[in-house]
N, C-alpha and C. Protein backbone atom coordinates (compact mmCIF):
# COMPACT_ATOMS: atom_id res chain seq x y z
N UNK A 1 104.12 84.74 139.47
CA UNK A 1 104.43 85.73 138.44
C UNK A 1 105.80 85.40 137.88
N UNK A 2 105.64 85.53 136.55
CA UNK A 2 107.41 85.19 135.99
C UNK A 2 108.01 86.13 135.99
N UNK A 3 109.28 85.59 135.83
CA UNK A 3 110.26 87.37 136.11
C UNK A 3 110.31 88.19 135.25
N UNK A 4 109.81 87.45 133.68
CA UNK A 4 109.39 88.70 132.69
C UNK A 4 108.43 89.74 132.97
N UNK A 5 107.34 89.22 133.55
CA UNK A 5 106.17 89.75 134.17
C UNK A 5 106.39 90.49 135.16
N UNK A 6 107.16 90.33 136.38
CA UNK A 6 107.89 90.68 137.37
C UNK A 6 108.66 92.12 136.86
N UNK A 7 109.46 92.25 135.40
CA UNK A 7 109.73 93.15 135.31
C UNK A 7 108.86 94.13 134.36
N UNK A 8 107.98 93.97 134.25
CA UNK A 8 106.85 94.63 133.65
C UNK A 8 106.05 95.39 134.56
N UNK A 9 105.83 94.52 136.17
CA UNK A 9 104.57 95.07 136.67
C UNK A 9 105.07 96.42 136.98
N UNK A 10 103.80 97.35 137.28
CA UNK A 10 103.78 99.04 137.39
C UNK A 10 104.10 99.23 138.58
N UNK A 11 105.29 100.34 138.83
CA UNK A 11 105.64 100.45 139.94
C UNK A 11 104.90 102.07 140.95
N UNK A 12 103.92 101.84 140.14
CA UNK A 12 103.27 103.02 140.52
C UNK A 12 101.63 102.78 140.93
N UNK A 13 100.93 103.06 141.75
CA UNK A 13 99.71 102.64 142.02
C UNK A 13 99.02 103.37 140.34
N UNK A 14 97.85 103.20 140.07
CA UNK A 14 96.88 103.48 139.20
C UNK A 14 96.09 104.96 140.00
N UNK A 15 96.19 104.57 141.53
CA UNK A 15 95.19 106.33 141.65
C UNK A 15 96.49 107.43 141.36
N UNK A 16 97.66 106.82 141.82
CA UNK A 16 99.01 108.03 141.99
C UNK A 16 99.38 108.17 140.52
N UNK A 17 99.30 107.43 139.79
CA UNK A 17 99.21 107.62 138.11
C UNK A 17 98.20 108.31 137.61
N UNK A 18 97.18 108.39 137.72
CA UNK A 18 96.03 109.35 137.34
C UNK A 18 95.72 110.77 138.39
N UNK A 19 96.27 110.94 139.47
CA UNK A 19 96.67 111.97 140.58
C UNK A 19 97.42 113.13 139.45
N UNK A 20 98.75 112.07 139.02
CA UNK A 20 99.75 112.93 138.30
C UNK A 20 99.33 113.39 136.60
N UNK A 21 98.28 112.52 136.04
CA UNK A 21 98.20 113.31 135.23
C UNK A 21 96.96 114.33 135.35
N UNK A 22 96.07 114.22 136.18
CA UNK A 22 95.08 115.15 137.22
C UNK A 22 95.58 116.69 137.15
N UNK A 23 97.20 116.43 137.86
CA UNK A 23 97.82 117.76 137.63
C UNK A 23 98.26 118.47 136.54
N UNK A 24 98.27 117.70 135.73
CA UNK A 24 99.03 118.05 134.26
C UNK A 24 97.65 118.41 133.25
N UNK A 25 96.87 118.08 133.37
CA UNK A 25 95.65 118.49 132.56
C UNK A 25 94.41 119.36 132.96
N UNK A 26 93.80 119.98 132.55
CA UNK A 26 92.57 120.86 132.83
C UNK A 26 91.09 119.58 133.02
N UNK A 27 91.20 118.66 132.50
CA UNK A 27 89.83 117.84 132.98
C UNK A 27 90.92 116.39 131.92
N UNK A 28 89.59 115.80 132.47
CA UNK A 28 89.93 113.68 131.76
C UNK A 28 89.58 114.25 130.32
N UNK A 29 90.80 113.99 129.59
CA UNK A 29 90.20 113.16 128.11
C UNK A 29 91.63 114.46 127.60
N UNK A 30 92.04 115.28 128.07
CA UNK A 30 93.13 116.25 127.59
C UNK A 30 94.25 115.11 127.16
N UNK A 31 95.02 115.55 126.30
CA UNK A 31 95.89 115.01 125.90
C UNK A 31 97.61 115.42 126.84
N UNK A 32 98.58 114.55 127.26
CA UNK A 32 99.46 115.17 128.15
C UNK A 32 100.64 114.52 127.61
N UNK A 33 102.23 115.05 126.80
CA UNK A 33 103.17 114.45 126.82
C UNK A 33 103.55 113.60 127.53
N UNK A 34 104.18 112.32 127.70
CA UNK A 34 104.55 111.11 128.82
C UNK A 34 105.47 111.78 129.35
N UNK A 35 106.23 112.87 128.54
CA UNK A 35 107.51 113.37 129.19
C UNK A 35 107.30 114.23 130.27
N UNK A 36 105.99 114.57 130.18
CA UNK A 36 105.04 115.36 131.41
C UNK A 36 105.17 114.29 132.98
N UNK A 37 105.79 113.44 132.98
CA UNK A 37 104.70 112.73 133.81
C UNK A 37 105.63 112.99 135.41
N UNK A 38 107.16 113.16 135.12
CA UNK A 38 108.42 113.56 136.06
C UNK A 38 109.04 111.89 136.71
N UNK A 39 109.16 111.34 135.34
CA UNK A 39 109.49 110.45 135.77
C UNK A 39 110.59 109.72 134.71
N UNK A 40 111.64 108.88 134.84
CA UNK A 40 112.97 108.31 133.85
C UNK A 40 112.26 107.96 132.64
N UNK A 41 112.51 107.74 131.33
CA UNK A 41 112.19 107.41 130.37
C UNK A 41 111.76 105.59 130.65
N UNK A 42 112.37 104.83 130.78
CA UNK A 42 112.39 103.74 131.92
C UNK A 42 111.64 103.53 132.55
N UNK A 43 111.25 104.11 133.35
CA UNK A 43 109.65 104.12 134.05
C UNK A 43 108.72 104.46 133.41
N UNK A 44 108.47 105.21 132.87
CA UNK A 44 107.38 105.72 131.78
C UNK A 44 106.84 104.47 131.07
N UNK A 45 107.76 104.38 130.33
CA UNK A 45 107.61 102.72 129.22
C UNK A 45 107.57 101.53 130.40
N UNK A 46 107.93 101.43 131.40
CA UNK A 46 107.29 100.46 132.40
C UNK A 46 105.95 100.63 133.08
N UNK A 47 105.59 101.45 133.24
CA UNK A 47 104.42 102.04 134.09
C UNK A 47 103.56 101.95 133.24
N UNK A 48 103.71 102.57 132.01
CA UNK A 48 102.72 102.55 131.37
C UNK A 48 102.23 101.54 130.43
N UNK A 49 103.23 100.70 130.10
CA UNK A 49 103.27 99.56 129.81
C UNK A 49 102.40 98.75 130.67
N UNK A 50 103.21 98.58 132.09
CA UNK A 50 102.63 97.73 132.59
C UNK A 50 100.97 97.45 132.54
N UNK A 51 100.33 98.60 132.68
CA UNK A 51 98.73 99.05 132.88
C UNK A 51 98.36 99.25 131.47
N UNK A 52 99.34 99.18 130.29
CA UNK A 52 98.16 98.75 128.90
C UNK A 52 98.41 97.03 128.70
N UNK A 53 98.79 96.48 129.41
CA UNK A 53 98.92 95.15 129.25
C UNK A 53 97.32 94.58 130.11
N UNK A 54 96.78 95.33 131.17
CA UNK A 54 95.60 95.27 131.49
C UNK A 54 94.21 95.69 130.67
N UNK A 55 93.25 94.87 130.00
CA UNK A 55 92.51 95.70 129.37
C UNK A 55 91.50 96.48 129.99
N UNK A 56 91.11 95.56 131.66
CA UNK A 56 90.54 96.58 132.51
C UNK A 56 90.58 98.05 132.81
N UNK A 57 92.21 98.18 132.74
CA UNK A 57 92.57 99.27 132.85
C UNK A 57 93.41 100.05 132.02
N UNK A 58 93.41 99.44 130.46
CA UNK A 58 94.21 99.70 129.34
C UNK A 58 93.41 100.71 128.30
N UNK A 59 91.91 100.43 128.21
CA UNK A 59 91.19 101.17 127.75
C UNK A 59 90.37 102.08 127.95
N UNK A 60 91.08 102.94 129.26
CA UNK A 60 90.65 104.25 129.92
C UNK A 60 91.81 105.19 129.16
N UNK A 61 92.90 104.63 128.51
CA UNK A 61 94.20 105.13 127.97
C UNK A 61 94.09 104.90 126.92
N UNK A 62 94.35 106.59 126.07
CA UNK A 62 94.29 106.43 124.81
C UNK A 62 96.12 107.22 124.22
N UNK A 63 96.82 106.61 123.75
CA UNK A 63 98.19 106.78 123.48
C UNK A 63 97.85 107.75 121.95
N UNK A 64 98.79 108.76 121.93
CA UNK A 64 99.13 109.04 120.39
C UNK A 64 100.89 109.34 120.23
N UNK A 65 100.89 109.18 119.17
CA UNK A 65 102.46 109.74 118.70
C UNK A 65 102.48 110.82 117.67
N UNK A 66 102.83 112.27 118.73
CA UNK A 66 102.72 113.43 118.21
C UNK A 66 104.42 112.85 117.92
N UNK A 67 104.65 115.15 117.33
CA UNK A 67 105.88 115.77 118.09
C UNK A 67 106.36 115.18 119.62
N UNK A 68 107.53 115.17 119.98
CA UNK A 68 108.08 115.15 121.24
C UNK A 68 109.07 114.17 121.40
N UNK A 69 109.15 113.45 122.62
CA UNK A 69 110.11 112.51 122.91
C UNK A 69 109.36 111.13 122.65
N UNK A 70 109.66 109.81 122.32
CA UNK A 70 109.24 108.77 122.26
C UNK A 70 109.07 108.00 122.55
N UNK A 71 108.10 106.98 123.75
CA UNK A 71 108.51 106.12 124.42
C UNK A 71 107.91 104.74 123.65
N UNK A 72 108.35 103.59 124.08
CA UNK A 72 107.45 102.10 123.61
C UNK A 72 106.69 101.63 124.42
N UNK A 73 105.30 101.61 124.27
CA UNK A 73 104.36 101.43 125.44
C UNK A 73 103.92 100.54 124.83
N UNK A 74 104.17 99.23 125.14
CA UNK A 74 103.96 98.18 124.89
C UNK A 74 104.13 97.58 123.77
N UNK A 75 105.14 97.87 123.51
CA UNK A 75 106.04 97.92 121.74
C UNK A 75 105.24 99.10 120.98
N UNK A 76 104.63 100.08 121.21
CA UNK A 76 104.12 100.58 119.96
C UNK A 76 104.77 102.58 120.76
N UNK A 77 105.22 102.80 119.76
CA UNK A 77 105.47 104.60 119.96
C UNK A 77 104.42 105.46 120.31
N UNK A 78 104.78 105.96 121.35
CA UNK A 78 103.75 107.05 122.15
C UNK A 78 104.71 107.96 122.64
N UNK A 79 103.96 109.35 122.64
CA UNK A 79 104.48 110.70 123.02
C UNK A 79 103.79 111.09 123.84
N UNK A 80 102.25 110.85 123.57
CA UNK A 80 101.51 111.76 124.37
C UNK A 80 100.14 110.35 125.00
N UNK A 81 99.64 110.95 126.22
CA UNK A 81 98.13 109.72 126.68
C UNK A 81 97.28 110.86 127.32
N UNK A 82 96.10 110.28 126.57
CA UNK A 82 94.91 111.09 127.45
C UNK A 82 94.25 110.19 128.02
N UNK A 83 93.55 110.64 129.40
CA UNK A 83 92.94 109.23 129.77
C UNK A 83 91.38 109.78 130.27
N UNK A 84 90.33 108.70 129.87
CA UNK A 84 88.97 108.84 130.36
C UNK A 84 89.08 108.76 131.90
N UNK A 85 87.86 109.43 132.39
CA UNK A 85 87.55 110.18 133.79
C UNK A 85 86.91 108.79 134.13
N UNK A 86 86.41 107.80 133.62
CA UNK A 86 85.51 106.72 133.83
C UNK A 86 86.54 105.93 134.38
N UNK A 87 88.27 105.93 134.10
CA UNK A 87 89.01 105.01 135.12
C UNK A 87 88.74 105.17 136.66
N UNK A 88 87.83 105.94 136.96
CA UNK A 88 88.11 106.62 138.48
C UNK A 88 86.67 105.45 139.04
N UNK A 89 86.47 104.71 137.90
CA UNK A 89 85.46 103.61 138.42
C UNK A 89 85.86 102.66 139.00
N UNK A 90 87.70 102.25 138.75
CA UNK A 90 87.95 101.24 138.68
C UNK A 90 88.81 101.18 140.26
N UNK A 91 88.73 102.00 141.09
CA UNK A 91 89.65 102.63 141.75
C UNK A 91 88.95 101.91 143.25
């Protein structure tokens, strides 16, 4: 792994990432601020980054840019991610 890559990968498992937004939403597919997630701005845009750089696991995540705070998830502006219940396949 290169150290660019190295500082990309997610420092968060994928079930403990979908655990946390589990709590933050009423069912899969709700929409949840990133600023929801209780974690540094920094991590957010790493974490979540890291796992849209996967398409396995990039297109269970759907990003929008409401209102709110702004992060770069994978160069592109996101506020808010809802994610399909079908990631729980990948687990």
């Amino acid at each position: 792994m290169s150290v660019e890559a190295a500082g990309r990968a997610p420092m968060m498992s994928l079930r403990e990432l979908v655990n946390r937004y589990r709590a933050l939403v009423a069912e899969y597919g709700d929409e949840v601020p990133l600023s929801g997630f209780d974690l540094t701005h920094a991590e957010i845009e790493q974490i979540f980054s890291g796992y849209d750089e996967d398409y396995h696991i990039s297109r269970f995540f759907h990003f929008a840019e409401k209102d709110g705070e702004k992060f770069l998830i994978d160069g592109v502006a996101a506020t808010h991610v809802a994610i399909d219940g079908e990631i729980e396949t990948i687990f």
